[in-house]
C-alpha atoms as a PDB file:
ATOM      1  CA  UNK A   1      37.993 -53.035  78.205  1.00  0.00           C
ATOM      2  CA  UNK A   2      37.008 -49.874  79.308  1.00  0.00           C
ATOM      3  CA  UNK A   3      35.492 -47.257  76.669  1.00  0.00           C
ATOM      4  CA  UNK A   4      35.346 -43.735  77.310  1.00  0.00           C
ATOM      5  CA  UNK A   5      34.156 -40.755  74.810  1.00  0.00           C
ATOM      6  CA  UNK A   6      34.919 -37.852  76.553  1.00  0.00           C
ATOM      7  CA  UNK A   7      37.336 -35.972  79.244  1.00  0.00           C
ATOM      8  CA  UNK A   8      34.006 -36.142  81.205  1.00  0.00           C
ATOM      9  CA  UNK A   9      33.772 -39.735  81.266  1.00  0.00           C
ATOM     10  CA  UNK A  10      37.168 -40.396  82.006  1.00  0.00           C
ATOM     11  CA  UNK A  11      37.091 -38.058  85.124  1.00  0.00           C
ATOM     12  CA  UNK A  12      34.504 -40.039  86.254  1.00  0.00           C
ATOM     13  CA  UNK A  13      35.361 -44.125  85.944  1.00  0.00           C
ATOM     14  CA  UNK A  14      39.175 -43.355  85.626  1.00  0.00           C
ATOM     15  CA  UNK A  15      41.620 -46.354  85.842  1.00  0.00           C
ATOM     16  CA  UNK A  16      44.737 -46.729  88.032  1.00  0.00           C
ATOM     17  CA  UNK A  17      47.932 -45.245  87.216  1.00  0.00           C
ATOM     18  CA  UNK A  18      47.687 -45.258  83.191  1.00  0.00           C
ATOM     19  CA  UNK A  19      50.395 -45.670  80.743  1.00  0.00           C
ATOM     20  CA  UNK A  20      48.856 -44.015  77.659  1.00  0.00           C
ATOM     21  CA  UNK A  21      49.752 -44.459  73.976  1.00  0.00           C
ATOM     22  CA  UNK A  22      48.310 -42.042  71.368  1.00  0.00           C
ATOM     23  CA  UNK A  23      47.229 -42.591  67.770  1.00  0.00           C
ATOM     24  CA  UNK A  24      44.277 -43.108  65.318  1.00  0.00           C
ATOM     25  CA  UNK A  25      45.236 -46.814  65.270  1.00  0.00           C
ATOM     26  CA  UNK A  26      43.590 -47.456  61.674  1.00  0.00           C
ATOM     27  CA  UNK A  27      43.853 -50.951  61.144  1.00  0.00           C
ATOM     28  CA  UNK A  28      45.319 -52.329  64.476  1.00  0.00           C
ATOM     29  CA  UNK A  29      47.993 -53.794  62.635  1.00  0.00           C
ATOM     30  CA  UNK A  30      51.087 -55.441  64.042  1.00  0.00           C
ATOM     31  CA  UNK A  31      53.119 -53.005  64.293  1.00  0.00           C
ATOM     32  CA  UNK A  32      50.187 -51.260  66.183  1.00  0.00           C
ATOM     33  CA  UNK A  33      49.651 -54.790  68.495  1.00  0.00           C
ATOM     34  CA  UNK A  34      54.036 -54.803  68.704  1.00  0.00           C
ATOM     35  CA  UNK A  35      53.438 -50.735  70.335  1.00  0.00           C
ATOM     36  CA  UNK A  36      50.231 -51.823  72.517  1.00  0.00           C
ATOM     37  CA  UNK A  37      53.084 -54.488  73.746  1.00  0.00           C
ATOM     38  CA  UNK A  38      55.349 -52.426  75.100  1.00  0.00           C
ATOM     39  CA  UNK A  39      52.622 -50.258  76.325  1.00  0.00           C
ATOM     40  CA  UNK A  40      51.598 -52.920  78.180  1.00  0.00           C
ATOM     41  CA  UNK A  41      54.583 -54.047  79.710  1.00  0.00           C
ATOM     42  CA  UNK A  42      55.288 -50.358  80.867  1.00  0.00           C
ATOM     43  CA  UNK A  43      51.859 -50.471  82.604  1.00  0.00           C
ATOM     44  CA  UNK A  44      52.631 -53.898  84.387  1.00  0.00           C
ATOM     45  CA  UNK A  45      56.125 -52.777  85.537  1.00  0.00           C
ATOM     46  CA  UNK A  46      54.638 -49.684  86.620  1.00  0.00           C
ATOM     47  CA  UNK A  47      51.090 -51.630  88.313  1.00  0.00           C
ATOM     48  CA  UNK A  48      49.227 -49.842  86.416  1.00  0.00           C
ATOM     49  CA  UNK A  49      46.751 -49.935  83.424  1.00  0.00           C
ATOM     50  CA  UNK A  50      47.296 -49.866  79.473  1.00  0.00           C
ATOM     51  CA  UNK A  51      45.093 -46.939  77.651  1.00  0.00           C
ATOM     52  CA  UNK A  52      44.940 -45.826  74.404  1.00  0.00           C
ATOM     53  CA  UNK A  53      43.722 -42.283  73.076  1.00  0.00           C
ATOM     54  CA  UNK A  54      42.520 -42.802  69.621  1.00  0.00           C
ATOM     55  CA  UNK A  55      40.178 -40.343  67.565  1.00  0.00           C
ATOM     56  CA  UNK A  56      37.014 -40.949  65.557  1.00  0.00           C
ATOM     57  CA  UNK A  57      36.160 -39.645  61.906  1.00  0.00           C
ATOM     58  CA  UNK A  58      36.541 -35.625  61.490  1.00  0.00           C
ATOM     59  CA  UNK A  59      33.082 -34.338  60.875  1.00  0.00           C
ATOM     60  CA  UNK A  60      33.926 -33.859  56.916  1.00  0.00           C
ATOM     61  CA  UNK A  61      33.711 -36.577  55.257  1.00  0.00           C
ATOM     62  CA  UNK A  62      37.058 -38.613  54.621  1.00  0.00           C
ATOM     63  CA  UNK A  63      36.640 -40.061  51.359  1.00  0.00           C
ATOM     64  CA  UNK A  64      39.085 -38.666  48.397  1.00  0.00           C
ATOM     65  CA  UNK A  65      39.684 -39.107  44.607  1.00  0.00           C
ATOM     66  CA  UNK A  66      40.402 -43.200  46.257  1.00  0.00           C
ATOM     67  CA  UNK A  67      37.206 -43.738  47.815  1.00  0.00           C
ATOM     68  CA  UNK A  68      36.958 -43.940  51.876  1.00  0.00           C
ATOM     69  CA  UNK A  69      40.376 -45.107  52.992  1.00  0.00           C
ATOM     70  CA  UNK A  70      39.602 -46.269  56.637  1.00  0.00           C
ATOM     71  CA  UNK A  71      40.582 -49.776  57.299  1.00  0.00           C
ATOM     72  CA  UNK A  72      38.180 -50.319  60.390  1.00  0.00           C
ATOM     73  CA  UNK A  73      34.998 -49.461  61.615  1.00  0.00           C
ATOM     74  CA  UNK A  74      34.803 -48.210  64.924  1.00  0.00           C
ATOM     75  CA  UNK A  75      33.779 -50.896  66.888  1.00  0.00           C
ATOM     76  CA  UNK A  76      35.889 -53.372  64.928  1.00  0.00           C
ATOM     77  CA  UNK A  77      38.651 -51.062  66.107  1.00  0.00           C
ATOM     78  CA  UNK A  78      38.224 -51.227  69.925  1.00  0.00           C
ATOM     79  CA  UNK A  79      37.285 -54.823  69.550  1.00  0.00           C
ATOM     80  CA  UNK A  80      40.901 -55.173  67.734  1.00  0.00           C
ATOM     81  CA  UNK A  81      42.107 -52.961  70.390  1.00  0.00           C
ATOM     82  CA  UNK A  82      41.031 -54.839  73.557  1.00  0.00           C
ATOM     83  CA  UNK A  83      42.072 -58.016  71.790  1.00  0.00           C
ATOM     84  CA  UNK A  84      45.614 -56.413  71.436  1.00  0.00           C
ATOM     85  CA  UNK A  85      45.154 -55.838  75.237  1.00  0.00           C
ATOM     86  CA  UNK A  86      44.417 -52.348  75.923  1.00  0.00           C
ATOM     87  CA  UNK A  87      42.647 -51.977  79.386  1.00  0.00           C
ATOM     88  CA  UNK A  88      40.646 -48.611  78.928  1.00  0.00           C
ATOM     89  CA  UNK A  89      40.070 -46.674  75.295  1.00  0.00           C
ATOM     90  CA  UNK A  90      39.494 -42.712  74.840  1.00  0.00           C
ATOM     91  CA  UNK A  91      37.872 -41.981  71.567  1.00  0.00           C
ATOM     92  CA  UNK A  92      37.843 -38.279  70.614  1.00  0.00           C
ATOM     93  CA  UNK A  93      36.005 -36.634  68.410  1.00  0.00           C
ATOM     94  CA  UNK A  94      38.896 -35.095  65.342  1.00  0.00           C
ATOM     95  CA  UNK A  95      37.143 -31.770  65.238  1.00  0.00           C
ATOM     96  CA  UNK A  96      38.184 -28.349  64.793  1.00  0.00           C
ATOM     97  CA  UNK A  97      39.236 -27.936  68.373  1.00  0.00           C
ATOM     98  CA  UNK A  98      41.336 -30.713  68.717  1.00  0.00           C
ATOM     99  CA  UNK A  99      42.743 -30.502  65.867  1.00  0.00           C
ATOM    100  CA  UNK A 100      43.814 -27.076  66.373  1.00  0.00           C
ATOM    101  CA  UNK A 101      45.315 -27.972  70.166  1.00  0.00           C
ATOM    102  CA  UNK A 102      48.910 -27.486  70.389  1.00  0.00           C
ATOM    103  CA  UNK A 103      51.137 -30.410  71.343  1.00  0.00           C
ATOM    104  CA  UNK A 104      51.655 -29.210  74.526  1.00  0.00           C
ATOM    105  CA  UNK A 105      47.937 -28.193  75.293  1.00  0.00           C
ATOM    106  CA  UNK A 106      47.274 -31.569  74.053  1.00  0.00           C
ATOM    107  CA  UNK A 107      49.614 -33.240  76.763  1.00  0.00           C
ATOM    108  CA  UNK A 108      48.908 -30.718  79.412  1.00  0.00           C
ATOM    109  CA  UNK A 109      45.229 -31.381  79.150  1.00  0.00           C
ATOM    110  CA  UNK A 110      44.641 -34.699  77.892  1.00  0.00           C
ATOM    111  CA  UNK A 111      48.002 -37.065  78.946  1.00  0.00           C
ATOM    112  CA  UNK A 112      48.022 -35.216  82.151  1.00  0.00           C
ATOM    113  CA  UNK A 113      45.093 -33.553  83.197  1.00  0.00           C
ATOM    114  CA  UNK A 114      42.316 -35.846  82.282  1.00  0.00           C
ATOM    115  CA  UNK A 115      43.909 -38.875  82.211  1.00  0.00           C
ATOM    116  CA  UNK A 116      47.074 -38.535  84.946  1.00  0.00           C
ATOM    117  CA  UNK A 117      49.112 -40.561  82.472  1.00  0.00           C
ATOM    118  CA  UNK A 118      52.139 -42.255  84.772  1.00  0.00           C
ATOM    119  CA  UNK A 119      53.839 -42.915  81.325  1.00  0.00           C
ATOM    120  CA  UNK A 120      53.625 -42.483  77.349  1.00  0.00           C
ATOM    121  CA  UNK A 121      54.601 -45.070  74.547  1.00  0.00           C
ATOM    122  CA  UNK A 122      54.412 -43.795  71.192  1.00  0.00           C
ATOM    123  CA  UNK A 123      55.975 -45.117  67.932  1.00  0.00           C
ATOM    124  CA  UNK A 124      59.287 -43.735  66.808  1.00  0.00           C
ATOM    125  CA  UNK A 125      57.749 -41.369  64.257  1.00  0.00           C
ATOM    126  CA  UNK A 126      54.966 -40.175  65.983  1.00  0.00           C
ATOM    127  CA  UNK A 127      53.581 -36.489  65.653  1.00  0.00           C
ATOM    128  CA  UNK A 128      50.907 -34.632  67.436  1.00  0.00           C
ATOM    129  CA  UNK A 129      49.259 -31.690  68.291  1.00  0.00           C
ATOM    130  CA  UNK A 130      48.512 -29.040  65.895  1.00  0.00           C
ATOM    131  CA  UNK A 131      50.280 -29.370  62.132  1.00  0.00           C
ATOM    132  CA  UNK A 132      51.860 -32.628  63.466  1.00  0.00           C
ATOM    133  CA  UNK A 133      54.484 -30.263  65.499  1.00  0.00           C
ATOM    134  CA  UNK A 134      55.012 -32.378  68.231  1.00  0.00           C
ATOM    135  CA  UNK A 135      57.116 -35.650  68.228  1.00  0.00           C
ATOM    136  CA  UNK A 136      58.871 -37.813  70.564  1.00  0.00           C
ATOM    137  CA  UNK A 137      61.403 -35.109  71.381  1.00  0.00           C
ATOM    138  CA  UNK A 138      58.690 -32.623  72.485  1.00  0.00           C
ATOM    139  CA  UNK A 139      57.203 -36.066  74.536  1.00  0.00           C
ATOM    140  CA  UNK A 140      60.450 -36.540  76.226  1.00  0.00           C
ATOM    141  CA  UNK A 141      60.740 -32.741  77.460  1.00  0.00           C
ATOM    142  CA  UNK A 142      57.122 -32.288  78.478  1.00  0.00           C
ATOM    143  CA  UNK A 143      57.312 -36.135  80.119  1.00  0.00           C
ATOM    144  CA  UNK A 144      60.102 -34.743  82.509  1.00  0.00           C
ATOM    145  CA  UNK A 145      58.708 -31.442  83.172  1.00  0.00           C
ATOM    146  CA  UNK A 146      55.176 -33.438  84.327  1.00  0.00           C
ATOM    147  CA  UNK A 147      56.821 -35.937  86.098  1.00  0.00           C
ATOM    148  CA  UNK A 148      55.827 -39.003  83.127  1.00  0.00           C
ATOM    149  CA  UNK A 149      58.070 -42.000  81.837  1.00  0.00           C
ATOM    150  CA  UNK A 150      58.013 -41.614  77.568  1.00  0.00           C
ATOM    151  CA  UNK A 151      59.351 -44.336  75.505  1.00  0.00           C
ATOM    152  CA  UNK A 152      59.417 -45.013  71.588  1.00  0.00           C
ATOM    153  CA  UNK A 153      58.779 -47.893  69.995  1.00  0.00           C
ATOM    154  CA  UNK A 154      61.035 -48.794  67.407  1.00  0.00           C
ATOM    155  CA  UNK A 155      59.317 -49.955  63.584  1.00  0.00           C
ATOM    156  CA  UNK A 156      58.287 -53.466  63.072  1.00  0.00           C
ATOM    157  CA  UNK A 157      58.597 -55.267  59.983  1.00  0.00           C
ATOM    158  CA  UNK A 158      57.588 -58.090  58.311  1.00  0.00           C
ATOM    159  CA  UNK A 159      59.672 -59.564  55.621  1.00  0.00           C
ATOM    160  CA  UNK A 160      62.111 -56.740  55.755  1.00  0.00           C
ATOM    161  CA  UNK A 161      58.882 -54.364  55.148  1.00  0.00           C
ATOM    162  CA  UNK A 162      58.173 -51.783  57.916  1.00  0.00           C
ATOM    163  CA  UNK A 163      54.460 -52.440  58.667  1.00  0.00           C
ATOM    164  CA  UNK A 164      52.182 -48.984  58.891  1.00  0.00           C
ATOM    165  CA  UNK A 165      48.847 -48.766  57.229  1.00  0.00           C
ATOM    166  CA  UNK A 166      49.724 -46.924  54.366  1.00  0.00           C
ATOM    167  CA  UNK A 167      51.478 -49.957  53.084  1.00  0.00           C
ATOM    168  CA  UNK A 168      48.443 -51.899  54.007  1.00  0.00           C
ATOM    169  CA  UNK A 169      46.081 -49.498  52.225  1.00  0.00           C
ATOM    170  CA  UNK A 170      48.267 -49.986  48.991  1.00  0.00           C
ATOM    171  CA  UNK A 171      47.693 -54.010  48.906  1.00  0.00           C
ATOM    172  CA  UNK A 172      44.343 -53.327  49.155  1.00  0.00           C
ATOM    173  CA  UNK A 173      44.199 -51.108  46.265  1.00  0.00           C
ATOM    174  CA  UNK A 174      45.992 -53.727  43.711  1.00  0.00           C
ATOM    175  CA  UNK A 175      44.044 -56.518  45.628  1.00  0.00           C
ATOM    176  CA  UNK A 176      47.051 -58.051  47.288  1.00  0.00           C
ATOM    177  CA  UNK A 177      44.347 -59.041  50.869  1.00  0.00           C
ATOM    178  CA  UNK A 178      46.716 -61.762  51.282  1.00  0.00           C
ATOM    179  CA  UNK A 179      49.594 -59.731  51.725  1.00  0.00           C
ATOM    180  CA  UNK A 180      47.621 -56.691  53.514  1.00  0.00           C
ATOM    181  CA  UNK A 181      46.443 -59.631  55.908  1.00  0.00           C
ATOM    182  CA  UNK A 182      49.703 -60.502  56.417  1.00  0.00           C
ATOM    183  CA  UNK A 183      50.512 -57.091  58.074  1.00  0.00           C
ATOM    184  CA  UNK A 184      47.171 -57.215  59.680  1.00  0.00           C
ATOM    185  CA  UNK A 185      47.677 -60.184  61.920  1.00  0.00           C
ATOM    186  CA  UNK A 186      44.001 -61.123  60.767  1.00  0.00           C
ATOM    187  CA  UNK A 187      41.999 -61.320  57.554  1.00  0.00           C
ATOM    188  CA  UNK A 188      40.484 -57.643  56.288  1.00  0.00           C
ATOM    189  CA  UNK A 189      36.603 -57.672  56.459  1.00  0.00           C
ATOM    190  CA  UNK A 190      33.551 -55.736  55.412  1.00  0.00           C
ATOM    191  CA  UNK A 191      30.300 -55.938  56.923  1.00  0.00           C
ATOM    192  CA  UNK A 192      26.636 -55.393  55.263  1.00  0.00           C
ATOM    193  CA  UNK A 193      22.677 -56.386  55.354  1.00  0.00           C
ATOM    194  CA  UNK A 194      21.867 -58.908  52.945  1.00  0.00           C
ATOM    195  CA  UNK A 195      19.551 -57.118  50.316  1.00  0.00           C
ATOM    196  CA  UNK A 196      17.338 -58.470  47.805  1.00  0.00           C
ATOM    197  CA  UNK A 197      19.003 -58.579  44.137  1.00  0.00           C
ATOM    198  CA  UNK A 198      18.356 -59.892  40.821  1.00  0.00           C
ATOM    199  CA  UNK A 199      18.209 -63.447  41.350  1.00  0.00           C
ATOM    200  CA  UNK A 200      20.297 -64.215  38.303  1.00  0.00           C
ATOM    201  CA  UNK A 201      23.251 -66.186  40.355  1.00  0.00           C
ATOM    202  CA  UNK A 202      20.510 -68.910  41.376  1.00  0.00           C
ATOM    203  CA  UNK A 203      18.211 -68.689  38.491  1.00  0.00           C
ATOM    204  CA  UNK A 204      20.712 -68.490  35.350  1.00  0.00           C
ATOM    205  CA  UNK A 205      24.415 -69.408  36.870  1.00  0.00           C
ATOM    206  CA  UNK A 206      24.103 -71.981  39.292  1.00  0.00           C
ATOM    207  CA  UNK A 207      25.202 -70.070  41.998  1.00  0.00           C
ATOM    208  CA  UNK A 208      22.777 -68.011  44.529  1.00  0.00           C
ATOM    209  CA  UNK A 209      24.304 -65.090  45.952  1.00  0.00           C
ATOM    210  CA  UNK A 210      23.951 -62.945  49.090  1.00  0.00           C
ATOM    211  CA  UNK A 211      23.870 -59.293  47.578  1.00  0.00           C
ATOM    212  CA  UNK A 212      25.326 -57.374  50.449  1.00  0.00           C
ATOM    213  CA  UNK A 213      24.446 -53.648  51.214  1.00  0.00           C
ATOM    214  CA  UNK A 214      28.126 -52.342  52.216  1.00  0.00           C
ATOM    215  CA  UNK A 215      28.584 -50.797  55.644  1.00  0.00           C
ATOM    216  CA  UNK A 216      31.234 -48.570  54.718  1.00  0.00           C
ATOM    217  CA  UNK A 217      35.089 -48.763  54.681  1.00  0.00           C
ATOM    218  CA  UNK A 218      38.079 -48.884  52.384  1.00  0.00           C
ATOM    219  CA  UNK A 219      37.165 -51.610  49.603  1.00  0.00           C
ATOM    220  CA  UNK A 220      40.301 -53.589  48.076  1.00  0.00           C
ATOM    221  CA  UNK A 221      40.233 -53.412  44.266  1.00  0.00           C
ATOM    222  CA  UNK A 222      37.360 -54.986  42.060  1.00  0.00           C
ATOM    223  CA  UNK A 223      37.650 -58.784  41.425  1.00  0.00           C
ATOM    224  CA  UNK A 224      36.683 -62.013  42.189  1.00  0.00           C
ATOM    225  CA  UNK A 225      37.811 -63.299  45.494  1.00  0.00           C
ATOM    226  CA  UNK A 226      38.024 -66.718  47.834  1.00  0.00           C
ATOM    227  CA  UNK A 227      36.077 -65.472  50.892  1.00  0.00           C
ATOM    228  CA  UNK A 228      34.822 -66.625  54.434  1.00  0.00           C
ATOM    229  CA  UNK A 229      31.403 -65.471  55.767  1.00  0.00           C
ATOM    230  CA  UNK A 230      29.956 -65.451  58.848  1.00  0.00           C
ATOM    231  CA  UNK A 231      25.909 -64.599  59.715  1.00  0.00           C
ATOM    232  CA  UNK A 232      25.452 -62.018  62.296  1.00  0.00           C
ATOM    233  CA  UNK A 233      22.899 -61.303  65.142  1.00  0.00           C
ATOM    234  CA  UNK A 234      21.071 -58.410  66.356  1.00  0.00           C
ATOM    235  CA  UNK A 235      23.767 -57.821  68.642  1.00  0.00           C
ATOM    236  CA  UNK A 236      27.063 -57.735  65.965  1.00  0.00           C
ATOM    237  CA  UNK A 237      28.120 -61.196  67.054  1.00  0.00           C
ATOM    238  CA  UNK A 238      28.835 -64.106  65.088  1.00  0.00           C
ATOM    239  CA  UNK A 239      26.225 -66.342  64.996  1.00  0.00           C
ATOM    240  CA  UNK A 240      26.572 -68.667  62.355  1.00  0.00           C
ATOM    241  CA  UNK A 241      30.052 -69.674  60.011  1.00  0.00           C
ATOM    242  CA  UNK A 242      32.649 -69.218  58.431  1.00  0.00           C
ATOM    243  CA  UNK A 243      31.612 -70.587  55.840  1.00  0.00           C
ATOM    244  CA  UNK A 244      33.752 -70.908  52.571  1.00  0.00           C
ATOM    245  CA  UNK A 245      32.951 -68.627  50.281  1.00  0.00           C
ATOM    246  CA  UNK A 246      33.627 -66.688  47.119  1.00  0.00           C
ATOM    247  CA  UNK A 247      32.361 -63.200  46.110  1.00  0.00           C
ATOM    248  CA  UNK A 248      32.455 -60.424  43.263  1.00  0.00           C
ATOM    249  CA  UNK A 249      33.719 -56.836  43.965  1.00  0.00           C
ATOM    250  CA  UNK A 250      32.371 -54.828  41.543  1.00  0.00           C
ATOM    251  CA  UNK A 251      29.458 -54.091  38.762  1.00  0.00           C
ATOM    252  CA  UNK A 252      28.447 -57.244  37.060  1.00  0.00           C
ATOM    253  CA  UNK A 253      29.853 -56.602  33.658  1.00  0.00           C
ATOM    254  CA  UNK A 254      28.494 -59.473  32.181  1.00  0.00           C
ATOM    255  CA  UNK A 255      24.831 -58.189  32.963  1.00  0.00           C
ATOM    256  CA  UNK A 256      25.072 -55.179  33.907  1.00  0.00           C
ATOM    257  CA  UNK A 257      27.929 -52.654  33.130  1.00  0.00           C
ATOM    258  CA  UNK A 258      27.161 -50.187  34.913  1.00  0.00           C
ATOM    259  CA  UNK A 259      30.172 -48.343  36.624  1.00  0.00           C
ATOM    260  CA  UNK A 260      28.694 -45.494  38.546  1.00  0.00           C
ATOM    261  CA  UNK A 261      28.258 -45.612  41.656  1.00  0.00           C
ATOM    262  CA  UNK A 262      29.556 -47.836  44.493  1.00  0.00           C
ATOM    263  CA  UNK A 263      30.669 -51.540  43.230  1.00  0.00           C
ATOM    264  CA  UNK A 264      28.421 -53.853  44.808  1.00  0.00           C
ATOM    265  CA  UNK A 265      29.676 -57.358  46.451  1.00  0.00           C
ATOM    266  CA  UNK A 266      27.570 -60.503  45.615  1.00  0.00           C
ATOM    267  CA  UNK A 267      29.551 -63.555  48.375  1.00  0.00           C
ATOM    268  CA  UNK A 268      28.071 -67.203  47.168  1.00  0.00           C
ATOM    269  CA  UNK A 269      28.587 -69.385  50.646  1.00  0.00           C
ATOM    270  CA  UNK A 270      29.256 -72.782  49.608  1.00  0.00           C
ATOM    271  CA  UNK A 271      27.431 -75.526  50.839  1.00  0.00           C
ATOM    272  CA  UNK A 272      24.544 -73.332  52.087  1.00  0.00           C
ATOM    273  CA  UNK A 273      21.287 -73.049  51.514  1.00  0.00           C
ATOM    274  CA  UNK A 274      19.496 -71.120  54.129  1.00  0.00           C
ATOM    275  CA  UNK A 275      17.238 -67.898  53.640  1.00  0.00           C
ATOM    276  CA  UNK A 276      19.332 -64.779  55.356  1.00  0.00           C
ATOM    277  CA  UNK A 277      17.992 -61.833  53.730  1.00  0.00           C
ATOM    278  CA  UNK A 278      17.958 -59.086  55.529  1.00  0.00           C
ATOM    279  CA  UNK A 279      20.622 -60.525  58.184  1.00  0.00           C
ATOM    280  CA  UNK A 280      23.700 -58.789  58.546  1.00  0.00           C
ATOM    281  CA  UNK A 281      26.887 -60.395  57.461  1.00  0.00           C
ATOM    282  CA  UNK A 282      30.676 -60.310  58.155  1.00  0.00           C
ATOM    283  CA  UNK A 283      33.147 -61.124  55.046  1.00  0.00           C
ATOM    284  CA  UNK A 284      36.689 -61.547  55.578  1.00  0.00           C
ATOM    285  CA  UNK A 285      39.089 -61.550  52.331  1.00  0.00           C
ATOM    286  CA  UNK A 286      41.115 -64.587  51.864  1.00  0.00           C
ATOM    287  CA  UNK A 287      43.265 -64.448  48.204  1.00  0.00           C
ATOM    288  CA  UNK A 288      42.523 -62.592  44.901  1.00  0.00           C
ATOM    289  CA  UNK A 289      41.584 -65.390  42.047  1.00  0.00           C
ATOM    290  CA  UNK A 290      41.249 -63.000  39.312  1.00  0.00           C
ATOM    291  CA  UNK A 291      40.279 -59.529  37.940  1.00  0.00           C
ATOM    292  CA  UNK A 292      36.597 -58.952  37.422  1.00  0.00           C
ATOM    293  CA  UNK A 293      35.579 -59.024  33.858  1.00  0.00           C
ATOM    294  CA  UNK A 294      32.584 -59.406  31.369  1.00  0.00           C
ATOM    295  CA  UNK A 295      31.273 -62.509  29.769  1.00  0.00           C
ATOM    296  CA  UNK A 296      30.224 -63.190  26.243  1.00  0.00           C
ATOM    297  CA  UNK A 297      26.971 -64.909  28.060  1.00  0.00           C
ATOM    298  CA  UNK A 298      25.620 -66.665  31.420  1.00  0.00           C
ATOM    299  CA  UNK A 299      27.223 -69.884  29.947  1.00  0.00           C
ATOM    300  CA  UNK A 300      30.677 -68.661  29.768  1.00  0.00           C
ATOM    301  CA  UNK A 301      30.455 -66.731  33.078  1.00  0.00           C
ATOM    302  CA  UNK A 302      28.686 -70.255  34.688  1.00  0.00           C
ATOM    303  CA  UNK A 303      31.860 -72.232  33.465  1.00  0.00           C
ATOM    304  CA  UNK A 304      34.538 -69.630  34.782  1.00  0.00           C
ATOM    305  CA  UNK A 305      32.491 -69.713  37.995  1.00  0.00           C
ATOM    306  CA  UNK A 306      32.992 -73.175  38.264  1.00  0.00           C
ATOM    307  CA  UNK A 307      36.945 -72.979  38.010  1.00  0.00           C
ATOM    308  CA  UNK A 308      36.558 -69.743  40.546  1.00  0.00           C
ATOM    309  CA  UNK A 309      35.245 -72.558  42.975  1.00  0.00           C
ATOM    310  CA  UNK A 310      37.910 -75.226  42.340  1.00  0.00           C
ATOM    311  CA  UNK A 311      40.671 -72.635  43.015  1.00  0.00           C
ATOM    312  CA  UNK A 312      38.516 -70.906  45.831  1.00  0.00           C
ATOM    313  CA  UNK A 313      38.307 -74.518  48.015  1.00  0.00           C
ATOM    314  CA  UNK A 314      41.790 -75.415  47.682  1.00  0.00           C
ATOM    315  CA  UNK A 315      43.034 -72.149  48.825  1.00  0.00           C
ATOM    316  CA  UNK A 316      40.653 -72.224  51.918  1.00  0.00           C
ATOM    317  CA  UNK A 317      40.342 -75.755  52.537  1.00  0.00           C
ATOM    318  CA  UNK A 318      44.277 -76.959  51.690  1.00  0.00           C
ATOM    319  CA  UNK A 319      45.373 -76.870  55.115  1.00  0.00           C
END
């Protein structure tokens, strides 16, 4: 897939007669990979290519009273992206000028002057430009007066639910990652360096843990869940797993207690033994066992781990 980051670099490597769809794409969910779909069969009917015009973090920072509420990082997003089969991706940059462009700056310049779009496929309720004034109405006026095809993709569901990430940032909040991967099409992941920690899972519980320094994205709610980890390399590939797993989201109430902060994720890989510290990991969430809570002593927490296990390898290794 092609990756451009500016007007400029699009002007120079462009791609044959694009049919463009527009959005910040948080997630690449299905009803995102159902929209890239229909993109794409525009562009083959039309011989031409599929592109997308997504838009990076705003130079604020995005994180409210909720914590950080982006699903991806950004090069999880274009891999998820070019996996849904987009040929070329434009990231901007959401600043203060583009997010004061008026819808029909936006098209004029970006749709069709940078990018020569043949045709547009947004989703039924999309809104651009400045304020969110423009929508598909706006599209279909400005598509005929520039001489562009526009279509809108109707909602997709799942289980009579209309999939958006919204509804997939609200499983994640009350831990559902079985239903939020559900409307993913894949499991949710977080990525971190393995850091040193307190060696109290191997020396007192039984259990050695990777204590992972969070690279940072929306976090589903604190808890203990069944888990699959894979060992990266210096280039962000997998290099090693999955391996099953199970991990704690949150601040070690049995030892610690401590709540400020950012809750800290501790994944114990079963049936491994090697040294990875400092290597960075990928952990995917697989199914919430139970809420995170605090021990009368190592003993008790050692024998609840021990259950967490049971339930954690028949939910990954059932099937």
């Amino acid at each position: 897939m092609k990756i451009w980051r500016s007007l400029k670099e699009v002007a120079a490597d462009p791609v044959p007669a694009p049919y463009v769809t527009v959005g910040t794409f948080d997630g690449v969910h299905l009803g995102h990979q159902a929209l890239l779909r229909e993109l794409k069969e525009m562009a083959r009917a039309g011989r031409g290519a599929a592109a997308v015009v997504t838009f990076g973090d705003p130079p604020e920072s995005k994180e409210g009273p909720e914590g950080l509420q982006r699903l991806n990082y950004e090069d999880e997003r274009l891999e998820l992206l070019a996996t849904a089969g987009a040929d070329a991706t434009l990231t901007l940059p959401f600043d203060d000028s583009l997010r004061g462009m008026a819808a029909d700056q936006f098209v004029e310049e970006v749709l069709v002057g940078a990018l020569h779009a043949r045709g547009v496929c947004v989703g039924y309720d999309h809104h651009f430009g400045h304020d969110g004034r423009g929508d598909i109405s706006l599209l279909s006026l400005l598509g005929k007066k520039h001489s562009f095809e526009t279509h809108a993709a109707p909602p997709f569901a799942v289980d009579g639910m209309i999939v958006s990430s919204t509804l997939i940032r609200r499983k994640l909040r009350t831990g559902d990652v079985a239903a939020a991967n559900k409307y993913l099409g894949y499991r949710y992941e977080v990525r971190g360096e393995v850091e040193p920690g307190t060696g109290v899972g191997a020396s007192e519980l039984g259990y050695p843990t990777a204590n992972v320094k969070l690279e940072r994205k929306m976090l589903p709610e604190r808890g203990v869940y069944a888990a699959l980890g894979n060992i990266m390399n210096e280039e962000g590939r997998v290099a090693a797993g999955p391996f099953g797993a199970f991990l704690n989201l949150g601040y070690r109430p049995t030892f610690d207690g401590d709540v400020s902060g950012e809750p800290g994720l501790e994944v114990h890989l079963f049936d491994f033994a090697r040294d990875i510290l400092g290597r960075r990991v990928r952990v995917q969430f697989v199914a919430r066992l139970r809420d995170e809570q605090k021990f009368e002593d190592a003993a008790a927490l050692r024998e609840q781990l021990v259950e967490d296990e049971k339930k954690a390898r028949r939910i990954l290794f059932s099937h």
